[in-house]
C-alpha atoms as a PDB file:
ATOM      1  CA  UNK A   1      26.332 155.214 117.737  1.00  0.00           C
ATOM      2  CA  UNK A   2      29.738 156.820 118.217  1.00  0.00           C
ATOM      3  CA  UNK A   3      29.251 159.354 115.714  1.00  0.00           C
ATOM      4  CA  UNK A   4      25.732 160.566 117.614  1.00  0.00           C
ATOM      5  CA  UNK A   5      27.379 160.530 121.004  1.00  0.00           C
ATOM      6  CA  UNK A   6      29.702 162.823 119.517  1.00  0.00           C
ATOM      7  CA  UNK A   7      27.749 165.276 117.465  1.00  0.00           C
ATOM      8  CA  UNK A   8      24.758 165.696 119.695  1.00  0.00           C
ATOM      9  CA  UNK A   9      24.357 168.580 122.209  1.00  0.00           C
ATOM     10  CA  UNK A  10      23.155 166.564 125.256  1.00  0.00           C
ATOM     11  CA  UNK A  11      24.857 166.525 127.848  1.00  0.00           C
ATOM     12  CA  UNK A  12      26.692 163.067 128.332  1.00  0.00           C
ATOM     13  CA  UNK A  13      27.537 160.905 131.529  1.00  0.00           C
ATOM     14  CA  UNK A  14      29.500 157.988 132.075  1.00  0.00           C
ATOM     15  CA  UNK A  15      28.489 155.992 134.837  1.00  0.00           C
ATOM     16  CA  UNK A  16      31.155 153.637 135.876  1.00  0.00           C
ATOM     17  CA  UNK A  17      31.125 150.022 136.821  1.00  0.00           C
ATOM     18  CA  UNK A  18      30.847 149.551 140.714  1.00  0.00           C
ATOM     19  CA  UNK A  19      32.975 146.459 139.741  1.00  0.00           C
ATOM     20  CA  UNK A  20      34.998 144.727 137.344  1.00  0.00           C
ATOM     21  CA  UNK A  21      33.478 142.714 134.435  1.00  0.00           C
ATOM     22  CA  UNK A  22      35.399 138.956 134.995  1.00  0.00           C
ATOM     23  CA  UNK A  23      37.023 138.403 132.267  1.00  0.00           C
ATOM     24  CA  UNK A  24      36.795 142.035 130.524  1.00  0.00           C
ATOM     25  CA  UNK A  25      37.824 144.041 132.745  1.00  0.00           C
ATOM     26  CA  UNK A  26      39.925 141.886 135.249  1.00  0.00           C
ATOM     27  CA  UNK A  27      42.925 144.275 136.807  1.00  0.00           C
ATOM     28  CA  UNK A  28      41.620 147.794 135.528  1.00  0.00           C
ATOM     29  CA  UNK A  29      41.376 150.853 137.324  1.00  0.00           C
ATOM     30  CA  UNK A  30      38.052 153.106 137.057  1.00  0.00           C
ATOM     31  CA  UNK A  31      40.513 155.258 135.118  1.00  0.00           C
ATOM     32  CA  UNK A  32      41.657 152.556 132.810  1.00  0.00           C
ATOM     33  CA  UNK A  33      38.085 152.111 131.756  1.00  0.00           C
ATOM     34  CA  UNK A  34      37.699 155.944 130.469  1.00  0.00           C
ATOM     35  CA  UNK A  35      41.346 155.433 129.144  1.00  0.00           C
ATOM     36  CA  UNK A  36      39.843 152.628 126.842  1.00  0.00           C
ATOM     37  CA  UNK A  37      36.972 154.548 126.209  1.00  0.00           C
ATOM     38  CA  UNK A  38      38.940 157.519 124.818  1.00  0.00           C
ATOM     39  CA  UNK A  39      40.973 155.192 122.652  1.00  0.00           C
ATOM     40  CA  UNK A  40      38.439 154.163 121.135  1.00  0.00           C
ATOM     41  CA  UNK A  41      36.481 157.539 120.649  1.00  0.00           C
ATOM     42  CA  UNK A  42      39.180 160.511 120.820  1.00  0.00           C
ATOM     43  CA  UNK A  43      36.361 162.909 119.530  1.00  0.00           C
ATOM     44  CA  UNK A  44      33.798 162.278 122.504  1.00  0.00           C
ATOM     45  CA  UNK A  45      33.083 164.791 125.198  1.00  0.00           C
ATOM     46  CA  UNK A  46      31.636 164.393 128.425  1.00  0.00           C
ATOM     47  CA  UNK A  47      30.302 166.333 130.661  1.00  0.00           C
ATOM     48  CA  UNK A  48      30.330 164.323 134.028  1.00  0.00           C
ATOM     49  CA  UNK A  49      31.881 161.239 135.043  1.00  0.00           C
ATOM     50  CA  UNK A  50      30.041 159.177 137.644  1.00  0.00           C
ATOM     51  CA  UNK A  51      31.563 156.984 140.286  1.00  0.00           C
ATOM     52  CA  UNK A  52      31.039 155.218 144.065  1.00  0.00           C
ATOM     53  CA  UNK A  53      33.610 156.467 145.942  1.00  0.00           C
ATOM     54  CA  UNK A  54      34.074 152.994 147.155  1.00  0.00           C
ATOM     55  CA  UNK A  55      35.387 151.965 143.364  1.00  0.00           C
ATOM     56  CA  UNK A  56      38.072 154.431 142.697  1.00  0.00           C
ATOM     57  CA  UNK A  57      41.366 153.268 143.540  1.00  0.00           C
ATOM     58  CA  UNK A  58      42.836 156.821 142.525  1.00  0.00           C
ATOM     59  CA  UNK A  59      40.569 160.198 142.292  1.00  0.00           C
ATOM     60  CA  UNK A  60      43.484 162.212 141.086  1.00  0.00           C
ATOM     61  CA  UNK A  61      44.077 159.358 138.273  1.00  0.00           C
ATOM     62  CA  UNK A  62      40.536 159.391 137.334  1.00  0.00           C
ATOM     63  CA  UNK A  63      39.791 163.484 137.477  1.00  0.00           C
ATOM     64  CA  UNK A  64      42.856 163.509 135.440  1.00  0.00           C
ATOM     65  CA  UNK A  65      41.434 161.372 132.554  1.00  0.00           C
ATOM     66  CA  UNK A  66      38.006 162.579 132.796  1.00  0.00           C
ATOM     67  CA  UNK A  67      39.677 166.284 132.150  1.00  0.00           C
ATOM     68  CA  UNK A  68      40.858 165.141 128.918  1.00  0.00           C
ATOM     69  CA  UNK A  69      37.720 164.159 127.917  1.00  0.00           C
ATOM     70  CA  UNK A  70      36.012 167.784 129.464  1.00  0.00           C
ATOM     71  CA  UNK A  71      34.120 166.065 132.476  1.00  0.00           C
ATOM     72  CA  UNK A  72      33.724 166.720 135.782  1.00  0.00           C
ATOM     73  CA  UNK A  73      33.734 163.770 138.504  1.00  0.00           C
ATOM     74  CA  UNK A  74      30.845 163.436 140.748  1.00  0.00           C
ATOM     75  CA  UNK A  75      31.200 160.948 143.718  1.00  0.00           C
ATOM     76  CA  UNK A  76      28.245 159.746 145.175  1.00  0.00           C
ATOM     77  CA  UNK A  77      27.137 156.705 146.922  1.00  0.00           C
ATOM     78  CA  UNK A  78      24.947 154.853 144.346  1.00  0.00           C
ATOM     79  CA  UNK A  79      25.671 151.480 144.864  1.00  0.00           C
ATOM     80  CA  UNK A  80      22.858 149.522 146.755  1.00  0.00           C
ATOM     81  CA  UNK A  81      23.700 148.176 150.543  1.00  0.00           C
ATOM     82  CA  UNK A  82      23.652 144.540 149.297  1.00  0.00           C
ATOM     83  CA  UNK A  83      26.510 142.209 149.257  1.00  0.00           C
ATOM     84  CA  UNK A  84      25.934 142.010 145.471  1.00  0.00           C
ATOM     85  CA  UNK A  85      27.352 145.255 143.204  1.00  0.00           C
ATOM     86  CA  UNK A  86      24.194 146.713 142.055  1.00  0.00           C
ATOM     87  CA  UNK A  87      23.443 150.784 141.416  1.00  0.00           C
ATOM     88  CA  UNK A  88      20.526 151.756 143.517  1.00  0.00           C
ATOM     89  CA  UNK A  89      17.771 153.283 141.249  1.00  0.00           C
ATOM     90  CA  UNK A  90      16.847 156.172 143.885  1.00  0.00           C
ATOM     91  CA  UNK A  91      20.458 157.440 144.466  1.00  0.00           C
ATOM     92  CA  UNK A  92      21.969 156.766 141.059  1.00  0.00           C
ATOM     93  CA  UNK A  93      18.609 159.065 140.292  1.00  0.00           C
ATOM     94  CA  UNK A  94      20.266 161.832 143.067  1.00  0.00           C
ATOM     95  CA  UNK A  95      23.413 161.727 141.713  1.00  0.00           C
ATOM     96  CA  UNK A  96      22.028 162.709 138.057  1.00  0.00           C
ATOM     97  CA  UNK A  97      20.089 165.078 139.629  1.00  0.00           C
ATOM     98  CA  UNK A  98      23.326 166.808 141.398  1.00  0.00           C
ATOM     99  CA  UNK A  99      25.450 166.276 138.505  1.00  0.00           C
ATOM    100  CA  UNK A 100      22.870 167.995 135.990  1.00  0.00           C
ATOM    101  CA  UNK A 101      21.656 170.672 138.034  1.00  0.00           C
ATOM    102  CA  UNK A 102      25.025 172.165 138.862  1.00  0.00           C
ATOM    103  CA  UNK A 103      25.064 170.733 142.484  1.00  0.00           C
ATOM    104  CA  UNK A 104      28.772 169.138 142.999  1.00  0.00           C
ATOM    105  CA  UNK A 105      28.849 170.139 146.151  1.00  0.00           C
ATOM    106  CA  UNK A 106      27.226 168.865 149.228  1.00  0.00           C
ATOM    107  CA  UNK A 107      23.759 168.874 149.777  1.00  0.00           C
ATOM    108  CA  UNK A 108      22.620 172.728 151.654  1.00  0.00           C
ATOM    109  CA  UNK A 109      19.160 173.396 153.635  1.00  0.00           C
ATOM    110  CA  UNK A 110      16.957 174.599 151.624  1.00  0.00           C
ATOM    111  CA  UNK A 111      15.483 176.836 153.829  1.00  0.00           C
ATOM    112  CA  UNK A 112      19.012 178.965 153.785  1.00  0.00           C
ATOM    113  CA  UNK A 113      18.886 179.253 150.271  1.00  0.00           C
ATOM    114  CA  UNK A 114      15.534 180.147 149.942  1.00  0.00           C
ATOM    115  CA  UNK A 115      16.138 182.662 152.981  1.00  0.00           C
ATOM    116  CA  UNK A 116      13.912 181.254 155.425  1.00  0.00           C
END
């Protein structure tokens, strides 16, 4: 599987964890787990990085390591307004749709752009 996510020409996003896996992942930063991820596959490029802003401890930290890996970070709020940590289908679904159509920004009226 490695080997495809490196050689193909999709584009590629990692959507992080909105928290940690007990056990696995007890006492790592969102950053730690790209940091792992790049250990273990030097050769793979990204092109966005994914996160709730409510689950990064550091954006500098994490922007930093998804650089080395050539992806951009795209905060959104995609985790679901439950107690429990789950990624909400409909803005997880947004925040693909920003990251992949070039929208990093925040959201404009579309009647400016259009020139209504």
């Amino acid at each position: 599987m490695r080997r495809a996510l490196v050689n193909t020409s999709a584009r590629k996003v990692v959507v992080l964890n909105l928290s940690a896996q007990q056990g696995e992942t007890d006492g790592m930063t969102i950053a730690d787990h790209l940091r792992v991820l790049n250990q273990y596959a030097p050769d793979l490029r990204l092109d966005v990085v994914l996160a709730d802003p409510s689950t990064v401890e550091d954006v500098s930290d994490l922007e930093a390591v998804a650089a080395t890996m050539g992806a951009t970070v795209v905060l959104r709020q995609v985790r679901t307004g439950e107690a429990l940590c789950h990624h909400d289908p409909l803005r997880l679904a947004a925040a693909f749709r920003d990251a992949f159509e070039g929208a990093l920004g925040d959201v404009t009226d579309l009647s400016e752009r259009d020139g209504m």
